[in-house]
Protein backbone atom coordinates (compact mmCIF):
# COMPACT_ATOMS: atom_id res chain seq x y z
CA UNK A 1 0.00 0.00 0.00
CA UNK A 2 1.18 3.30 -0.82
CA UNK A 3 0.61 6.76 -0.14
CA UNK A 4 2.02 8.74 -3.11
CA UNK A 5 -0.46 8.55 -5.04
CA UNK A 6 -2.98 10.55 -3.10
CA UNK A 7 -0.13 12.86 -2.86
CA UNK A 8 0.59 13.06 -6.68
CA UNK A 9 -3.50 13.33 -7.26
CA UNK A 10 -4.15 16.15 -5.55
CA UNK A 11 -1.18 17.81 -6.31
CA UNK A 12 -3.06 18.02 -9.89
CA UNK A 13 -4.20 21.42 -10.68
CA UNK A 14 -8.03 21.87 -9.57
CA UNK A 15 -7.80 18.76 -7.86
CA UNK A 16 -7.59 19.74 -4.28
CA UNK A 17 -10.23 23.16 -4.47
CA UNK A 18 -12.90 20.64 -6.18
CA UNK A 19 -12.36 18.13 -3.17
CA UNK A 20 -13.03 20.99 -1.05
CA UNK A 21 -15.54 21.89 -2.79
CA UNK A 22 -17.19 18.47 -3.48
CA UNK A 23 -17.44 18.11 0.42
CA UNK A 24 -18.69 21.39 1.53
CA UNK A 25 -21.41 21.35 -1.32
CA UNK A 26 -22.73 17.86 -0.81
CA UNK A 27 -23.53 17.89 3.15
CA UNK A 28 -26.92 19.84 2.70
CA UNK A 29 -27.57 16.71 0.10
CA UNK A 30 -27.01 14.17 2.38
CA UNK A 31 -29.83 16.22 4.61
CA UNK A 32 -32.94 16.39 2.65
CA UNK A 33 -34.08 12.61 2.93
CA UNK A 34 -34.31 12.85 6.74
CA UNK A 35 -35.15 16.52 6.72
CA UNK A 36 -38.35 16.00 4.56
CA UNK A 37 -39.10 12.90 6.32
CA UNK A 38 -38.97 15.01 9.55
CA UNK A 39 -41.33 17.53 8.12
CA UNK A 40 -44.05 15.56 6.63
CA UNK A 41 -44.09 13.43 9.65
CA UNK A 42 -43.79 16.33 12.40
CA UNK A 43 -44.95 19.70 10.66
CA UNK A 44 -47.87 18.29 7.96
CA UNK A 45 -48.52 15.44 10.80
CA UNK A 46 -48.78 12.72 7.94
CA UNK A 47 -47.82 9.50 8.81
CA UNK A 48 -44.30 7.56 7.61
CA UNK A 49 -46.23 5.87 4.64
CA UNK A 50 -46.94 9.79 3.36
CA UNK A 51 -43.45 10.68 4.53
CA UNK A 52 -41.59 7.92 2.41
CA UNK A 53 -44.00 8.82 -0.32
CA UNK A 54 -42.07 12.37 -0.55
CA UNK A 55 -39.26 10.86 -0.42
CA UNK A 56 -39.67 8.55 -3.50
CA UNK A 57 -40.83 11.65 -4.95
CA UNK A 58 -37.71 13.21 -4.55
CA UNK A 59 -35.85 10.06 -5.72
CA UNK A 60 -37.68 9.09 -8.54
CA UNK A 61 -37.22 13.00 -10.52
CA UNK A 62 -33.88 13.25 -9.23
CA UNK A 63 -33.23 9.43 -11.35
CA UNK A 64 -34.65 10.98 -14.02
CA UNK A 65 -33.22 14.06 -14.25
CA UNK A 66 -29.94 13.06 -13.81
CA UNK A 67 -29.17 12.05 -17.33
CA UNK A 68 -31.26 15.03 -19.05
CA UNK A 69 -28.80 17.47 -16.94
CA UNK A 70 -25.83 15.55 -17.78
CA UNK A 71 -26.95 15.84 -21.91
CA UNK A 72 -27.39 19.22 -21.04
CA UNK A 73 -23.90 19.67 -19.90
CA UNK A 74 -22.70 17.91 -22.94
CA UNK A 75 -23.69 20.00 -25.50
CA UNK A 76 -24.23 23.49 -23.25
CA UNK A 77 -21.71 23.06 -20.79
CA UNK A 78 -21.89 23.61 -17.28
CA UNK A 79 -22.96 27.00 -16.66
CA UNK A 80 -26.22 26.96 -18.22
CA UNK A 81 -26.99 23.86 -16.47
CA UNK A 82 -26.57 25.29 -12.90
CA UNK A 83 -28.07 28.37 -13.41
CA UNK A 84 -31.43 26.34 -14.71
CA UNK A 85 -30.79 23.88 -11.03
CA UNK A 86 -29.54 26.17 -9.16
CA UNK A 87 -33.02 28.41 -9.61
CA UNK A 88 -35.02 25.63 -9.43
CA UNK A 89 -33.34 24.40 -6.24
CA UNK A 90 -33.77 28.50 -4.77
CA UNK A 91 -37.42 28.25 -5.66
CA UNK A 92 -38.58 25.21 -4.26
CA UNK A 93 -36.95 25.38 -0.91
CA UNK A 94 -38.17 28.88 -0.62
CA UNK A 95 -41.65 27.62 -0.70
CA UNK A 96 -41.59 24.05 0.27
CA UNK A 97 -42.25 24.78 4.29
CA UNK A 98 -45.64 26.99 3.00
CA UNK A 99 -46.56 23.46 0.44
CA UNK A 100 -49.58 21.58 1.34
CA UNK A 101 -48.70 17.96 1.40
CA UNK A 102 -50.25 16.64 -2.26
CA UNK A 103 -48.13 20.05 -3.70
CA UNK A 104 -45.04 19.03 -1.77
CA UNK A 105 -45.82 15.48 -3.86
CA UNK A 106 -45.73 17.02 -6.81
CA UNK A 107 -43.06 19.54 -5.66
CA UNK A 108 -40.73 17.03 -4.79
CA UNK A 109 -40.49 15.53 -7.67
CA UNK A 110 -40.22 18.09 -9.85
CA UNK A 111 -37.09 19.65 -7.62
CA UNK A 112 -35.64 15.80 -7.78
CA UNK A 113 -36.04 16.34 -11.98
CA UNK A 114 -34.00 20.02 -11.82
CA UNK A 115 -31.91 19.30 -8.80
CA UNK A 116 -28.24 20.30 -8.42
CA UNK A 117 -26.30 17.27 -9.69
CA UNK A 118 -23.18 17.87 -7.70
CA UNK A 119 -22.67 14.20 -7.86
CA UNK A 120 -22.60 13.44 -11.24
CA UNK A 121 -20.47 16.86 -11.83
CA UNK A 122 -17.52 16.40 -9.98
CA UNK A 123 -16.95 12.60 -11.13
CA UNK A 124 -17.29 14.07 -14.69
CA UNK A 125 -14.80 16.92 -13.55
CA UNK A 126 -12.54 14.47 -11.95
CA UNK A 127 -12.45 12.24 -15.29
CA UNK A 128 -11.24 15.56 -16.82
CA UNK A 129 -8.44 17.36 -14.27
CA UNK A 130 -6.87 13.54 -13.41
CA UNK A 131 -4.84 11.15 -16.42
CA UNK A 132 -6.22 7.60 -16.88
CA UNK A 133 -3.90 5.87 -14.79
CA UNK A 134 -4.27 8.16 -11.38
CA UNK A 135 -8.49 7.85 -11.75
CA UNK A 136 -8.46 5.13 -9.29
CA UNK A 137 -6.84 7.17 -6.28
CA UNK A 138 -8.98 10.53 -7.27
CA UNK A 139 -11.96 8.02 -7.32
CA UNK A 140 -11.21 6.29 -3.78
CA UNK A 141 -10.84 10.14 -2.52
CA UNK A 142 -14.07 11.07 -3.74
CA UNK A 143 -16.07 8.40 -2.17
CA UNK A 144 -14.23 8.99 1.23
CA UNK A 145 -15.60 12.72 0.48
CA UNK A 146 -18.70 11.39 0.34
CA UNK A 147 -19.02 9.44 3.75
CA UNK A 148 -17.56 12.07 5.04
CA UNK A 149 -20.49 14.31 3.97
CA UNK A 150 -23.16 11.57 4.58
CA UNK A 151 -21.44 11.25 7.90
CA UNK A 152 -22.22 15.46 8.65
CA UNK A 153 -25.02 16.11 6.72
CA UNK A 154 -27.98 13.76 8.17
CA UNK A 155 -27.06 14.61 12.24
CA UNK A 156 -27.11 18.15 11.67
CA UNK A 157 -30.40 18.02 9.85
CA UNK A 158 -31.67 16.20 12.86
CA UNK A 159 -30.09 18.78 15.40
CA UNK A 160 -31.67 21.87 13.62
CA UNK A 161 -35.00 19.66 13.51
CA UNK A 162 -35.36 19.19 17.02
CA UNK A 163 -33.76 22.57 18.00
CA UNK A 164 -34.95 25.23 15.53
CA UNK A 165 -37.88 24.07 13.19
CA UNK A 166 -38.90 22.64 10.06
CA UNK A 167 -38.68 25.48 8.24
CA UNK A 168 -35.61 27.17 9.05
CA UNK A 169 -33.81 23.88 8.70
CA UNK A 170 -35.40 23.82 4.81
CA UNK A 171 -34.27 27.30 4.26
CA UNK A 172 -31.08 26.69 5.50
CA UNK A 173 -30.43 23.63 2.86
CA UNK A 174 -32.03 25.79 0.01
CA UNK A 175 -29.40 28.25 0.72
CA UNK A 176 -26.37 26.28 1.01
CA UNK A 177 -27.89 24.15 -2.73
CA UNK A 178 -27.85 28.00 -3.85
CA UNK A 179 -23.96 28.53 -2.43
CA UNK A 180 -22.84 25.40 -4.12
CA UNK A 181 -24.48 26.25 -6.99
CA UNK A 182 -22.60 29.27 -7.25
CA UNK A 183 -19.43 28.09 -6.26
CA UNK A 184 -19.69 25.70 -8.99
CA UNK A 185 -20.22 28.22 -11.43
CA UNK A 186 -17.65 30.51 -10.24
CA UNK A 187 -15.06 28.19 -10.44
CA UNK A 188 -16.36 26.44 -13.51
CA UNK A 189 -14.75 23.37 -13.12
CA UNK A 190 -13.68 21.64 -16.54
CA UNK A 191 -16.03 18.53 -17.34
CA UNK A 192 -14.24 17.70 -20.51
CA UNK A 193 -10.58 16.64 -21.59
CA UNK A 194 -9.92 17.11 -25.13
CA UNK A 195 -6.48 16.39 -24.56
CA UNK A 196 -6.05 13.63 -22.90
CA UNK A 197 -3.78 11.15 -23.88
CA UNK A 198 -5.56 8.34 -23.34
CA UNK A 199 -8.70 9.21 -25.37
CA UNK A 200 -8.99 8.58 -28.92
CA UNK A 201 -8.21 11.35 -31.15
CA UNK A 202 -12.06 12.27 -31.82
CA UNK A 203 -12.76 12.12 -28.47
CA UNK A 204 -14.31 15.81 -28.25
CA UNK A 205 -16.37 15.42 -31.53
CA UNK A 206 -20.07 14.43 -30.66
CA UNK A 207 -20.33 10.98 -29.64
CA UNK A 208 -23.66 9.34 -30.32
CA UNK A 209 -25.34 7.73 -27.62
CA UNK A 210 -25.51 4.11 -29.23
CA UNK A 211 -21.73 4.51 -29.25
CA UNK A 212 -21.39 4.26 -25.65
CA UNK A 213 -24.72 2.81 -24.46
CA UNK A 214 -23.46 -0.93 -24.69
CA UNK A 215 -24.22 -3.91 -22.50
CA UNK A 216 -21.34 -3.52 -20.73
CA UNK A 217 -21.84 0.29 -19.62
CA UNK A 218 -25.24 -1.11 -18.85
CA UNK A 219 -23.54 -4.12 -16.78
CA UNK A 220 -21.33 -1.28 -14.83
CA UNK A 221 -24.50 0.68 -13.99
CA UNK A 222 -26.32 -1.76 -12.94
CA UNK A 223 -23.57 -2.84 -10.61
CA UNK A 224 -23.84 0.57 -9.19
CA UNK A 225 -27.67 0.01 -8.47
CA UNK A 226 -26.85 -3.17 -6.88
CA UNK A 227 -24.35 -1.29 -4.83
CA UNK A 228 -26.75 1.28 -3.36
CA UNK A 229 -29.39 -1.28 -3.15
CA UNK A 230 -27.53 -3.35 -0.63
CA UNK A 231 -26.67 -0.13 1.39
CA UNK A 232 -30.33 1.10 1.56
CA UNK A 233 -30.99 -2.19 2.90
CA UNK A 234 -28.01 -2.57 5.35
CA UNK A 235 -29.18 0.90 7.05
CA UNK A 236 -32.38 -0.03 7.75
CA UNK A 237 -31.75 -3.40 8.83
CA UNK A 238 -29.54 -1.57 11.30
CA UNK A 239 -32.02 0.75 12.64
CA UNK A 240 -34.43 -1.74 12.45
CA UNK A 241 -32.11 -4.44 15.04
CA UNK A 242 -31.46 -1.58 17.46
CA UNK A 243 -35.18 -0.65 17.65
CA UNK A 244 -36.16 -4.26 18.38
CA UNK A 245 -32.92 -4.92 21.15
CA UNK A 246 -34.42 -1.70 22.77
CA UNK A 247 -30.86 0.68 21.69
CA UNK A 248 -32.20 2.99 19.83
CA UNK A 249 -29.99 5.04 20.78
CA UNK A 250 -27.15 3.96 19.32
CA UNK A 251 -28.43 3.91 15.81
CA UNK A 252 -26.20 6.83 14.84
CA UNK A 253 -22.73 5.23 16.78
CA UNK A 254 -23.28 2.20 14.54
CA UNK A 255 -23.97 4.25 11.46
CA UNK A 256 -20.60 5.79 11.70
CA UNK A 257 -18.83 3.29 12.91
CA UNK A 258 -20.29 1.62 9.57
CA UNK A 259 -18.81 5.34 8.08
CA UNK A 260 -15.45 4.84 9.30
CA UNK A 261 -15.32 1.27 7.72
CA UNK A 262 -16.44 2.58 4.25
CA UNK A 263 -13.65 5.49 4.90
CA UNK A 264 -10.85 2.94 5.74
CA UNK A 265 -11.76 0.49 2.83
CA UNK A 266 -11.66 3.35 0.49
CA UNK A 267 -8.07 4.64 1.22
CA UNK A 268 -7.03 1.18 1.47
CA UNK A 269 -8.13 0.78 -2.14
CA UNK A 270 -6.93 3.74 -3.75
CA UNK A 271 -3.48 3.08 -2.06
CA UNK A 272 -3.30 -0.56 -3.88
CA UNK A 273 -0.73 -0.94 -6.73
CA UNK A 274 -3.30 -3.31 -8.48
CA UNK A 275 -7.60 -2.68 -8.89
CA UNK A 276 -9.72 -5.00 -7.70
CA UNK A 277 -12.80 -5.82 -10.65
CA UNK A 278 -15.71 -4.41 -9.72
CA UNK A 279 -17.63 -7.92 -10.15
CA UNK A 280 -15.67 -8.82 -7.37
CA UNK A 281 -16.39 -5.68 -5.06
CA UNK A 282 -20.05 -6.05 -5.65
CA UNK A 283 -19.98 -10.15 -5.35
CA UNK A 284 -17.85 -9.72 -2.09
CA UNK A 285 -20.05 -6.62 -0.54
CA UNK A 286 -23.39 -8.69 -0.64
CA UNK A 287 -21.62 -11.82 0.38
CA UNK A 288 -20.48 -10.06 3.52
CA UNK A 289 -23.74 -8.50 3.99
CA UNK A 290 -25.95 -11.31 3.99
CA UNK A 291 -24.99 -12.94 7.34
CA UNK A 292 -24.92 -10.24 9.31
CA UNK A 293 -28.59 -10.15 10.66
CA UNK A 294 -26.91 -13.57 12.49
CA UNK A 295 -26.07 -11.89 15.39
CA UNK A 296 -29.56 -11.37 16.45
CA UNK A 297 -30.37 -9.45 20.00
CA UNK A 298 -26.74 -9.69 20.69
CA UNK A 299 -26.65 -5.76 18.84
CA UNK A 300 -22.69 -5.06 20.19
CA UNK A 301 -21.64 -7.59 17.51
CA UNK A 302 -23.12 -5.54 15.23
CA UNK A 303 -19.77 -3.40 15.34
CA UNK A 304 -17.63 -6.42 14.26
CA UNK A 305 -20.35 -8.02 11.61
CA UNK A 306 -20.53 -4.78 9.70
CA UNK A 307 -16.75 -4.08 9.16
CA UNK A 308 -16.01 -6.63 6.27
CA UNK A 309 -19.22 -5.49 3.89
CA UNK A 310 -18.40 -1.94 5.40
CA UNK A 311 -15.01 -1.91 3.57
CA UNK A 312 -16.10 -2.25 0.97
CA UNK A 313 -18.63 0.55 0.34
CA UNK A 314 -16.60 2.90 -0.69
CA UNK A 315 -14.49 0.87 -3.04
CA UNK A 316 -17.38 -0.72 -4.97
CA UNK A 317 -18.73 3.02 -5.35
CA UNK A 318 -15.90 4.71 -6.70
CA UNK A 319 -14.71 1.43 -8.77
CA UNK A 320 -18.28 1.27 -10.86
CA UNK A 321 -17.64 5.45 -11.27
CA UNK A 322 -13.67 4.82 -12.55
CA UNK A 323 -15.01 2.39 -14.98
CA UNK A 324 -17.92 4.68 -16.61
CA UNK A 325 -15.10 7.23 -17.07
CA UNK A 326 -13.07 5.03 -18.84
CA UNK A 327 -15.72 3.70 -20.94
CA UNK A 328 -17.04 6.74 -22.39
CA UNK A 329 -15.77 9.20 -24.33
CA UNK A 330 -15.35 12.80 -23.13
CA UNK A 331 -17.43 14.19 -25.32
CA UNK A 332 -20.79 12.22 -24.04
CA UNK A 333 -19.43 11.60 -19.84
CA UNK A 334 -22.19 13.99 -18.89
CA UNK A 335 -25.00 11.90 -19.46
CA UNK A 336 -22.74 8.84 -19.21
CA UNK A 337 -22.41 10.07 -15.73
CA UNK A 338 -26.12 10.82 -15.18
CA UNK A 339 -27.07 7.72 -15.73
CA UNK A 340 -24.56 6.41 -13.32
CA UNK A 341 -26.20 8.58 -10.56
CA UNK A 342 -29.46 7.37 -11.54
CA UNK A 343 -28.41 3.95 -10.89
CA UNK A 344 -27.15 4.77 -7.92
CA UNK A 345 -30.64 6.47 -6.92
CA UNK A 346 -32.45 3.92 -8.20
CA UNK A 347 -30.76 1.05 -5.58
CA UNK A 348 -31.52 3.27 -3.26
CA UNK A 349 -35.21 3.19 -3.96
CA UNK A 350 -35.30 -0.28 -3.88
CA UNK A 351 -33.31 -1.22 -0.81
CA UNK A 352 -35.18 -0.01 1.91
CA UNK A 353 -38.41 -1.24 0.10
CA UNK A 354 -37.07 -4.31 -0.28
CA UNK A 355 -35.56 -4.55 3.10
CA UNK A 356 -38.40 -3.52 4.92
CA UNK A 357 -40.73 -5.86 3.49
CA UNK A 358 -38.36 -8.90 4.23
CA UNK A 359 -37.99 -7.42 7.90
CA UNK A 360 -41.65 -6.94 8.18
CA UNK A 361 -42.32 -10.82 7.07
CA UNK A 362 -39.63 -12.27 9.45
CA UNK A 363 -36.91 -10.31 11.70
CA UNK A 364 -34.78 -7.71 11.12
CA UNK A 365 -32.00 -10.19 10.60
CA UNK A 366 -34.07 -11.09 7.16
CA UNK A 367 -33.44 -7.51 5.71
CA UNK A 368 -29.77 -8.34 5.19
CA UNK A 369 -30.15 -11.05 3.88
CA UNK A 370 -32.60 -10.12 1.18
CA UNK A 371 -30.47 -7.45 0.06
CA UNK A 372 -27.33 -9.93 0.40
CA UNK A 373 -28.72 -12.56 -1.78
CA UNK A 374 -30.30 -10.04 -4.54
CA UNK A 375 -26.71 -8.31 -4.43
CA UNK A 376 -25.35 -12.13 -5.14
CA UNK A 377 -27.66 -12.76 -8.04
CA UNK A 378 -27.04 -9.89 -9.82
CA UNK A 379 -23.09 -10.40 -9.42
CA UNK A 380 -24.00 -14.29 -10.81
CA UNK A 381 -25.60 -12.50 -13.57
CA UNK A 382 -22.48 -10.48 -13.92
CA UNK A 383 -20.19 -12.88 -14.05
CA UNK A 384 -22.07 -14.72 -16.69
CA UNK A 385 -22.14 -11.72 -18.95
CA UNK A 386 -18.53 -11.63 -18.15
CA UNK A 387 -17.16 -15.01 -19.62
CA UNK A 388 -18.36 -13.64 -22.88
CA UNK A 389 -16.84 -10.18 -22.98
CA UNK A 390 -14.23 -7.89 -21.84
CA UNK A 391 -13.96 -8.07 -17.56
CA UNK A 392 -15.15 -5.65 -15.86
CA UNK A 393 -12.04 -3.80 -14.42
CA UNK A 394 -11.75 -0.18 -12.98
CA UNK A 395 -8.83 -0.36 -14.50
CA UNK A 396 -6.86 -1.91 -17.65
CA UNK A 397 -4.99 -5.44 -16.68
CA UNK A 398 -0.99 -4.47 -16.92
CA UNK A 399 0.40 -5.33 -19.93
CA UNK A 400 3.52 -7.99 -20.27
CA UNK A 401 6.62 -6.00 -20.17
CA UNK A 402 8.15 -5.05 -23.25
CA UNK A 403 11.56 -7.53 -24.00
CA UNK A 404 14.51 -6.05 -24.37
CA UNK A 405 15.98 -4.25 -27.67
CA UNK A 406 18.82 -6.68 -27.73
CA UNK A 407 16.66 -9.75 -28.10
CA UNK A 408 14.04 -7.99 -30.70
CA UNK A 409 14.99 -9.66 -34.14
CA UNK A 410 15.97 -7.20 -36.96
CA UNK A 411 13.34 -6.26 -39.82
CA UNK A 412 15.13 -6.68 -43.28
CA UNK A 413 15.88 -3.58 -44.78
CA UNK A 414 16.16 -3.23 -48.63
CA UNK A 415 20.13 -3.57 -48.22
CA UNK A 416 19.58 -6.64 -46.42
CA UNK A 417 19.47 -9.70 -48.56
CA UNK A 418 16.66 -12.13 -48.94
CA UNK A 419 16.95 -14.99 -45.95
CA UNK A 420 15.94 -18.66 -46.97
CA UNK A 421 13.06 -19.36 -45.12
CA UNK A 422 11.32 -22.88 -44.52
CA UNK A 423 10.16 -23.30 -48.13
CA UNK A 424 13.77 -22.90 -49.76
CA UNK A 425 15.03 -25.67 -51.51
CA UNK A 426 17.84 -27.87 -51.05
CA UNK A 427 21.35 -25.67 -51.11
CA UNK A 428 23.16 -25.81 -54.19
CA UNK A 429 25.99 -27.84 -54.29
CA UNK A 430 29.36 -27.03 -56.26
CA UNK A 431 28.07 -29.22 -58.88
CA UNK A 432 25.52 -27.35 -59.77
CA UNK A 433 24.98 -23.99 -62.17
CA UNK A 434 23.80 -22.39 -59.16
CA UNK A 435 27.07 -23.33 -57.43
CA UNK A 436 28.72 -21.61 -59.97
CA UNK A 437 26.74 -18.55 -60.06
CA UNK A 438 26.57 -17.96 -56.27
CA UNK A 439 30.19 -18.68 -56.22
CA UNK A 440 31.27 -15.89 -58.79
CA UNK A 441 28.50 -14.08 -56.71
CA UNK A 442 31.31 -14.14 -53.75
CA UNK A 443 33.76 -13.38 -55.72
CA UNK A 444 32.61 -10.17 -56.93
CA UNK A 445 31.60 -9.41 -53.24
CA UNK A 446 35.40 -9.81 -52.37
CA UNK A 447 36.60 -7.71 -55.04
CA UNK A 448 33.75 -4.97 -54.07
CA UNK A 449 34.95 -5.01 -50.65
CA UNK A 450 38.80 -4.40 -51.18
CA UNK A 451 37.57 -1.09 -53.29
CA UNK A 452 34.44 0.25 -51.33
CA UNK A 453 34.57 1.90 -47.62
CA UNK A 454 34.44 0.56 -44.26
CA UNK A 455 30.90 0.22 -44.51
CA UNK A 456 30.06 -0.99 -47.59
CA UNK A 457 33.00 -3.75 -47.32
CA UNK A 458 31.63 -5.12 -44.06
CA UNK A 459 27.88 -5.50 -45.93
CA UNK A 460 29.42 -7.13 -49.11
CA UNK A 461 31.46 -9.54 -47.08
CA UNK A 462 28.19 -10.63 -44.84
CA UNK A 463 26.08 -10.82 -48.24
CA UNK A 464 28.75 -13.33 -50.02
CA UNK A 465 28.18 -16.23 -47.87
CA UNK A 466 24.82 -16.05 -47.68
CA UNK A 467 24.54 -15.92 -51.48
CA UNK A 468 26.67 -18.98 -51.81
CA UNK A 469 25.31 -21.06 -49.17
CA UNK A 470 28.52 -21.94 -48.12
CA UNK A 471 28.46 -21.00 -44.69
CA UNK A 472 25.10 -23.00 -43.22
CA UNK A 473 27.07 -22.65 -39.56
CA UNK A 474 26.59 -18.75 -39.40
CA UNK A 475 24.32 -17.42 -37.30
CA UNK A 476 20.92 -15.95 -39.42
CA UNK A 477 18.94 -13.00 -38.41
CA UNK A 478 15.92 -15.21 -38.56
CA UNK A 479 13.14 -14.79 -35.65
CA UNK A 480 11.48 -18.11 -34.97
CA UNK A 481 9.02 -19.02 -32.59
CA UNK A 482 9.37 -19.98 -28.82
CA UNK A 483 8.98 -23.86 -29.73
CA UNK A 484 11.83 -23.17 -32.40
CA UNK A 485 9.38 -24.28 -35.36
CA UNK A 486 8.45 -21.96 -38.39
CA UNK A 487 10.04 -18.61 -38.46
CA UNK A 488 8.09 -15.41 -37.22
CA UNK A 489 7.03 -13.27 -40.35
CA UNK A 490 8.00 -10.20 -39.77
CA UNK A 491 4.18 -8.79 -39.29
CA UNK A 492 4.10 -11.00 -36.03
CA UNK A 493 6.87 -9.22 -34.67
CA UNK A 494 4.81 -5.53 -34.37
CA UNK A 495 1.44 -7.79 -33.06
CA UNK A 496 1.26 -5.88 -29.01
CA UNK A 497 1.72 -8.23 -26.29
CA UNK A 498 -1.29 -10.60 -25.20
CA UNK A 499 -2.39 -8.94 -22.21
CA UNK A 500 -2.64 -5.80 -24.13
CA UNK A 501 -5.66 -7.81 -26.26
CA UNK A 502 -7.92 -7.37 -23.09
CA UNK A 503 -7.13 -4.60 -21.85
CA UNK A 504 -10.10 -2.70 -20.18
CA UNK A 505 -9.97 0.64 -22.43
């Protein structure tokens, strides 16, 4: 494990003030699911039924606008697209506290459709400010951002809930959507990299969407979805085993705990010197998941069960995000990216669903492991899709190393002369005309040599025994294959290694 990379990352240009940035903006995020479920329940005095309902709202415009802001991004760039959010985000969380509950229904979805897709925008910007090769460290840093953010945002929400009210804790998050809004557009971070290396040469020319919306991208996404899905589920199986052992109270020491997991598992990832495939992230998440409802009423094991599947948050996350980057061009990462997040949203809709109906037909142990052995199916499903294509790597599998120069056979040149191959007949003998030919051959060689330069003697005098055949002993500048059968033509020799045939790219 090392740490230079991190280092050489955010010593990038824009790097480190997006980071910044990134956190700062997405903690008022992180606070609207428990903020509006807070409301509806508390201030419109609606049941949890009519709260979750607002919630799904939210979720279900924010999956769909995710994509139509990222196309939007594409082909505008990203100032018009915050201004248009940014507004929209000002408008509705000026008024949602006054909103009577079927027009916060409405209202909620409609603000999830023109939300602020900080998300989606600084992966894109991150696929643009860091090279090919360092994505995997930016990407572990970003998903530690992230924790770190769902780690503030949700307990503060709850503190200026219970202290202040509904409605100055809404017009507090509607203002600091607005700040990040324009912080994003006064700093304008770049979204696309015309120049990178690494990208084909018409990588800023538009892309069309059946270019890049293959199986596999679809494969990577819904790997994602899986992803959230089995974290949706994992939270409420937690709160739900607390409530029933009577420790409700330590619901949000076991939710950070379950943080600081993600967090280590991230930076433990990003410091690797070799990826880990994403199929294997997600397969290994939901395996570790699904036993942990095990431990039954005995809730302080809950601290150990969680640390294996909690590891590995983070590293699934920003591994399915690494990948999308790679497999898109720059031109279309925008909605390439929007679609990502609505994967993500999407699992998230469906975990706690899922979760809660599984906990509601047995015990709360049952909500892991519905979400453990849905998260194992769709990895089965993965895998088969796998056998038949390219793996699904965040990043490419190292090529062999290149041999050395001294053991890479020489190309003939058009002084070189023609090299019997397998086909040639018989050598002459001295018997034959062609004896006597290639012999006067030699001679003429000699007599070129004694009058040309340095040069142009030592070539005649190699080309004269080759012409006569008389030499068979002397070593020929023939390449021939590792079992020493048929010699290499020389079109083999320029083929790139094997590993370089599946290389993730």
């Amino acid at each position: 494990m090392r740490l230079d990379p991190y280092r050489h990352v955010l010593a990038l240009p824009g790097v480190r003030s997006l980071m910044v940035l990134a956190l700062l903006a997405r903690i008022p995020i992180t606070a609207i699911g428990v903020t509006m479920t807070l409301h509806v329940a508390q201030d419109l005095h609606r049941g949890w039924g009519a709260a979750g309902l607002v919630g799904a709202a939210l979720t279900v415009g924010t999956a769909v606008g995710g994509p139509l802001n990222g196309r939007l991004v594409d082909r505008k760039g990203l100032r018009p697209m915050l201004v248009v959010t940014t507004a929209c985000e000002a408008l509705f969380w000026a008024v949602a506290p006054s909103l009577s509950y079927p027009a916060l229904l409405v209202g909620a979805f409609v603000a999830g459709v023109f939300s602020l897709p900080v998300f989606s925008v600084v992966r894109q910007s991150l696929a643009a400010l860091v090279p090919t090769e360092q994505r995997r460290q930016a990407y572990a840093l970003d998903s530690m951002s992230v924790e770190l953010s769902f780690m503030a945002g949700p307990p503060v929400a709850v503190l200026l809930m219970s202290t202040l009210s509904g409605r100055v804790t809404m017009w507090s998050i509607g203002g600091c959507l607005v700040l990040a809004g324009l912080a994003l557009f006064l700093t304008n971070p770049p979204v696309h990299a015309p120049a990178d290396p690494a990208a084909p040469a018409d990588d800023a020319a538009p892309v069309r969407r059946r270019d890049w919306l293959t199986p596999r991208f679809m494969a990577v996404c819904a790997a994602a979805a899986a992803t959230t899905m089995v974290l949706a589920g994992t939270d409420l199986g937690i709160v739900a085993m607390l409530r029933e052992a009577g420790k409700v109270q330590l619901v949000g020491g076991v939710l950070a705990a379950w943080g600081v997991y993600s967090l280590i598992g991230g930076f433990v990832y990003g410091a690797l010197t070799r990826a880990v495939p994403l199929v294997a992230l997600i397969g290994g998440l939901s395996l570790f998941t699904l036993p942990i409802g095990v431990v039954g009423d005995r809730w302080w094991l809950l601290f150990i069960a969680l640390l294996p599947a909690g590891a590995l948050c983070a590293p699934t996350l920003s591994a399915s995000a690494d990948l999308v980057s790679r497999l898109v061009p720059s031109a279309a990462r925008g909605e390439a990216m929007g679609w990502h997040g609505s994967s993500l949203t999407v699992g998230l809709a469906i975990g706690s669903p899922l979760a809660g109906w599984a906990i509601d037909r047995g015990s709360p142990g049952w909500g892991f492991a519905a979400v453990g052995a849905v998260g194992l199916l769709i990895t089965a499903v993965l895998l088969v899709l796998r056998r038949g294509s390219t793996p699904l790597d965040p990043t490419p599998t190292p090529s062999a190393p290149t041999p050395p120069e001294a053991s890479t056979p020489t190309l003939p040149t058009a002084s070189t002369p023609t090299l019997p191959t397998a086909s040639t007949p018989t050598l002459p003998t001295a018997s034959t005309p062609a004896a006597t030919a290639a012999a006067a051959a030699a001679s003429a060689a000699t007599a070129a040599a004694a009058t040309a330069p340095p040069a142009t003697a030592a070539t005649a005098m190699s080309a004269a025994p080759a012409a006569a055949g008389t030499n068979p002993a002397a070593p020929q500048p023939v390449a021939h294959s590792p079992a020493g059968g048929l010699p290499v033509l020389p079109s083999a020799v320029a083929l790139p290694p094997a590993a370089a045939l599946t290389s993730t790219e």
